[in-house]
C-alpha atoms as a PDB file:
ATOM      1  CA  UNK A   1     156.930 211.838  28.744  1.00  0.00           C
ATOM      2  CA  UNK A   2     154.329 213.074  31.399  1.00  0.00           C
ATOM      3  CA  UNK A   3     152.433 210.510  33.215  1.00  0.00           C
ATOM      4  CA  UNK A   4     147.926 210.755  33.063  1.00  0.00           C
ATOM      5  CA  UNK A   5     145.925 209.380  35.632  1.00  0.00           C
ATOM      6  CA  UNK A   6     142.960 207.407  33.783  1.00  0.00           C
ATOM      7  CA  UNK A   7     140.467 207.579  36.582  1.00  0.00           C
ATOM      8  CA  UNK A   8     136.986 205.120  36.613  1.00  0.00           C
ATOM      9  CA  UNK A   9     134.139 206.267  37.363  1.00  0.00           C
ATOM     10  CA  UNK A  10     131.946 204.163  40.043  1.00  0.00           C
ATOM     11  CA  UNK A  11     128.563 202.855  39.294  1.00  0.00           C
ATOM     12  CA  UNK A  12     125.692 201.544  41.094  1.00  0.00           C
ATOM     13  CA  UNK A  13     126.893 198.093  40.319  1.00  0.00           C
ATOM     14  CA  UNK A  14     130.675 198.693  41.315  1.00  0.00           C
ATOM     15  CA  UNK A  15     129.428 200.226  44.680  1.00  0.00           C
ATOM     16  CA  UNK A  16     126.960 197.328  45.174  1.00  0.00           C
ATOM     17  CA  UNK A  17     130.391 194.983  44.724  1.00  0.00           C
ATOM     18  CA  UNK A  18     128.938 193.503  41.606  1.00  0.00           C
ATOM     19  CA  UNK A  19     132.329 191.916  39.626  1.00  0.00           C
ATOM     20  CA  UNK A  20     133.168 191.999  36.095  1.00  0.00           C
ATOM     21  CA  UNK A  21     131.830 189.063  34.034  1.00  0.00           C
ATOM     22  CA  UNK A  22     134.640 186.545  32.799  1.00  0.00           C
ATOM     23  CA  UNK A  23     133.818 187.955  29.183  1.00  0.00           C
ATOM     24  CA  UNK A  24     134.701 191.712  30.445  1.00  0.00           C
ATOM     25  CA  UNK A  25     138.033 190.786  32.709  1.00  0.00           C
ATOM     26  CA  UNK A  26     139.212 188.966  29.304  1.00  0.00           C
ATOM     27  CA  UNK A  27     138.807 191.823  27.614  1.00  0.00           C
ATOM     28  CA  UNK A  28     140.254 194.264  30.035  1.00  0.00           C
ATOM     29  CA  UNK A  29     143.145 191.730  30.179  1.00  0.00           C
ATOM     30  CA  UNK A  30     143.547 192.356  26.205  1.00  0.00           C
ATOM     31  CA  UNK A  31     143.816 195.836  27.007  1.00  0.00           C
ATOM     32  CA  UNK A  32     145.548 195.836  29.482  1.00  0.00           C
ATOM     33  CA  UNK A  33     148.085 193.878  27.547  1.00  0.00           C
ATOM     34  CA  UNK A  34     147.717 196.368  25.178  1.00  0.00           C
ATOM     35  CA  UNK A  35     149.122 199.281  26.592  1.00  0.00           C
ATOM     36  CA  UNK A  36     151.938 197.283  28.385  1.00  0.00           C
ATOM     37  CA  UNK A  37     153.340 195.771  24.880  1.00  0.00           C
ATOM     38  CA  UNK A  38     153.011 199.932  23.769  1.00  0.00           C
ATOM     39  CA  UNK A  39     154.982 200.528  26.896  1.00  0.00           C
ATOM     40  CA  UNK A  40     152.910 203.417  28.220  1.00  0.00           C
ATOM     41  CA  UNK A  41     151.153 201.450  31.014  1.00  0.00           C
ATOM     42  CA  UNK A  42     152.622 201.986  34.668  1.00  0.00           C
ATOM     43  CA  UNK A  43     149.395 200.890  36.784  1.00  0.00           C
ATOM     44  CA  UNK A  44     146.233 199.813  36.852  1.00  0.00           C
ATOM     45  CA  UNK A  45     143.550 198.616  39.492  1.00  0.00           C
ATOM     46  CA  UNK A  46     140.146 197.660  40.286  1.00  0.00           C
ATOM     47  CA  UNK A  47     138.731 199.001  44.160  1.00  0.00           C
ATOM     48  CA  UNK A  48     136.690 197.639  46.180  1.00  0.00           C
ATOM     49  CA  UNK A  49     133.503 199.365  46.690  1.00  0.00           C
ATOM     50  CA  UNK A  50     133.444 202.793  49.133  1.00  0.00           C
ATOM     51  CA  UNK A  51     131.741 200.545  52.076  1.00  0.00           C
ATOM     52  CA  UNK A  52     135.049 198.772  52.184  1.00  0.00           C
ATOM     53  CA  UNK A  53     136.958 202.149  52.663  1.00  0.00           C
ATOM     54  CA  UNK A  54     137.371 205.546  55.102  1.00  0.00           C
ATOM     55  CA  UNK A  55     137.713 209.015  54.285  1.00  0.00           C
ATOM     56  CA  UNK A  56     140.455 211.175  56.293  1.00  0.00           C
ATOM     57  CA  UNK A  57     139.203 214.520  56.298  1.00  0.00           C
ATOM     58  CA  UNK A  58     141.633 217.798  58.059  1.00  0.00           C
ATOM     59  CA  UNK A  59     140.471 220.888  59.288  1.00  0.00           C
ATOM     60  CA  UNK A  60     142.076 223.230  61.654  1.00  0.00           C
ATOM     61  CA  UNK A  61     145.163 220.340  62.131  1.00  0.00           C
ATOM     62  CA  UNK A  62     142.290 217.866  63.506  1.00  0.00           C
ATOM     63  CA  UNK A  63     141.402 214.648  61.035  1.00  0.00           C
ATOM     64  CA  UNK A  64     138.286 213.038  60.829  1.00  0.00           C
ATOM     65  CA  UNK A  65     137.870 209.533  59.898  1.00  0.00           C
ATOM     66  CA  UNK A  66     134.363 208.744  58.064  1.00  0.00           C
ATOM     67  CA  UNK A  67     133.573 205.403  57.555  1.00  0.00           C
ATOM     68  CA  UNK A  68     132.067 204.303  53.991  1.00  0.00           C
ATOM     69  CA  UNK A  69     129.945 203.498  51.885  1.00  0.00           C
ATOM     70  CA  UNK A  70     130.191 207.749  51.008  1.00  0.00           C
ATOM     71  CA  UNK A  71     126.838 209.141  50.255  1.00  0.00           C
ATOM     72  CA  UNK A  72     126.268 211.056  46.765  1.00  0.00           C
ATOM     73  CA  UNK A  73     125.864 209.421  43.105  1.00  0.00           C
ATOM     74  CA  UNK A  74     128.471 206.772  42.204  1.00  0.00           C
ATOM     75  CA  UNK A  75     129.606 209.050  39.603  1.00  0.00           C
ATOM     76  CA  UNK A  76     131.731 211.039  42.048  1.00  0.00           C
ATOM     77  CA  UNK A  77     133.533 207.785  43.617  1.00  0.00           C
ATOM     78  CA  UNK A  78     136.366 206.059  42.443  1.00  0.00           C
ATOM     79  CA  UNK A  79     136.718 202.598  40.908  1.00  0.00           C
ATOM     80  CA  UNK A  80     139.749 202.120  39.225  1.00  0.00           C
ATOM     81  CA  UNK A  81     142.795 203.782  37.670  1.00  0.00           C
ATOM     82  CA  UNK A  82     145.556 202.973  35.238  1.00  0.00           C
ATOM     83  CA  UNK A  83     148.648 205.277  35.304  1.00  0.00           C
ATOM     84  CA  UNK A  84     150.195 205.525  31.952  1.00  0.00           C
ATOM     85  CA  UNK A  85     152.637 207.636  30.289  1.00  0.00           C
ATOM     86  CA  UNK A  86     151.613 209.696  26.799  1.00  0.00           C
ATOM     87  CA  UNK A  87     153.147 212.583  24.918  1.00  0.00           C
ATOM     88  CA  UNK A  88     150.056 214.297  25.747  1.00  0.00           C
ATOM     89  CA  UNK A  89     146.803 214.960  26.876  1.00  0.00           C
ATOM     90  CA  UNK A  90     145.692 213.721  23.597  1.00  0.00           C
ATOM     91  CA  UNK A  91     147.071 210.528  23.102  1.00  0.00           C
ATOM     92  CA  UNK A  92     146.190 209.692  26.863  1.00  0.00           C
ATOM     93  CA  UNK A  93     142.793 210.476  25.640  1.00  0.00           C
ATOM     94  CA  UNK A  94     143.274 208.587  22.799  1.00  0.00           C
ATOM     95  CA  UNK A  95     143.933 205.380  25.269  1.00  0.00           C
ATOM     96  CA  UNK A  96     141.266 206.235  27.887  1.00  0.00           C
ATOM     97  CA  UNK A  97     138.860 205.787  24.098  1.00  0.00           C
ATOM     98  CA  UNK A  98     139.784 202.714  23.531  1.00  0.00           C
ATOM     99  CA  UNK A  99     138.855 200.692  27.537  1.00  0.00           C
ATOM    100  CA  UNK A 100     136.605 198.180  26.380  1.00  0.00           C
ATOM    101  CA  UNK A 101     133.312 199.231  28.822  1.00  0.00           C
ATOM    102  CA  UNK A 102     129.710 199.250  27.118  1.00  0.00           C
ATOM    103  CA  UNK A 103     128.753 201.895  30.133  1.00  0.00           C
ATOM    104  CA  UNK A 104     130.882 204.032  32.382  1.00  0.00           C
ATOM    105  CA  UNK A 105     133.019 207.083  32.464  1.00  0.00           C
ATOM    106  CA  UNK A 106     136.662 207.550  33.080  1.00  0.00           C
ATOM    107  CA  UNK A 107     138.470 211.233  33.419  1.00  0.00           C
ATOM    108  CA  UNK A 108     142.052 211.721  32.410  1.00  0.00           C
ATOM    109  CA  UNK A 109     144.281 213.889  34.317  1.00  0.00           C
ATOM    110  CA  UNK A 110     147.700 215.015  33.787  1.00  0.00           C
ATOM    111  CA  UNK A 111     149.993 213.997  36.861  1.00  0.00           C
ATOM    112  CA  UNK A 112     152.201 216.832  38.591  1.00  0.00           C
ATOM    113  CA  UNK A 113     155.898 215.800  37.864  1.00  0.00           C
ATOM    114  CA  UNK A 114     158.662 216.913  40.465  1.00  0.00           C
ATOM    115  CA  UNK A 115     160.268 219.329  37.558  1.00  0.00           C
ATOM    116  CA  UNK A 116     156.635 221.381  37.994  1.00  0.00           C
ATOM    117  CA  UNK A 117     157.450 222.839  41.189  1.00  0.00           C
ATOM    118  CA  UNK A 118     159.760 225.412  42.044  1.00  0.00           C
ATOM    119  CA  UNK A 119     163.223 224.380  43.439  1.00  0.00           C
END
């Protein structure tokens, strides 16, 4: 079965390092529990907010290393992830419906496999 990244969306409150309430890590514990009793979960984890990280950049064989927090709108970072594995885009979907947030956004992507590339 193909593996789906189930990517989190930052907010204004992740990238301010505001935690989870005790309420919503019980309930993200539930689910989480969830999709390891269906079998389908791999990983899954919270980051820390962009201050607390660097961005590698490469051009021309030279890197960069930026500091955070990264500018632009929360929307574009990175908060979490769960790996999972689905028969499809559709029941990864399916999973990525049912994360118990009242606000947020999460994208699902299809992982390459090694079979994808050419030998």
């Amino acid at each position: 079965m193909p593996r789906f990244m189930m990517i989190v969306k930052a907010s204004e409150e992740s990238e301010a390092g505001v935690l989870p309430t005790r309420e919503a890590l019980a309930e993200m514990g539930k689910y989480n529990d969830e999709l390891t009793k269906a079998g389908v979960m791999l990983a899954g984890e919270g980051l820390r907010d962009s201050s607390m990280g660097a961005r590698v950049s490469f051009t021309g064989g030279r890197t960069v290393v930026t500091d955070g927090p990264f500018a632009g709108p929360p929307g574009q970072l990175v908060a979490g992830f769960w790996v999972i594995r689905a028969k499809d885009r559709d029941e990864a979907v399916e999973w990525a419906r049912k994360v118990p947030f009242e606000d947020g956004e999460i994208e699902v992507r299809q992982i390459f496999e090694e079979s994808d590339f050419p030998a």
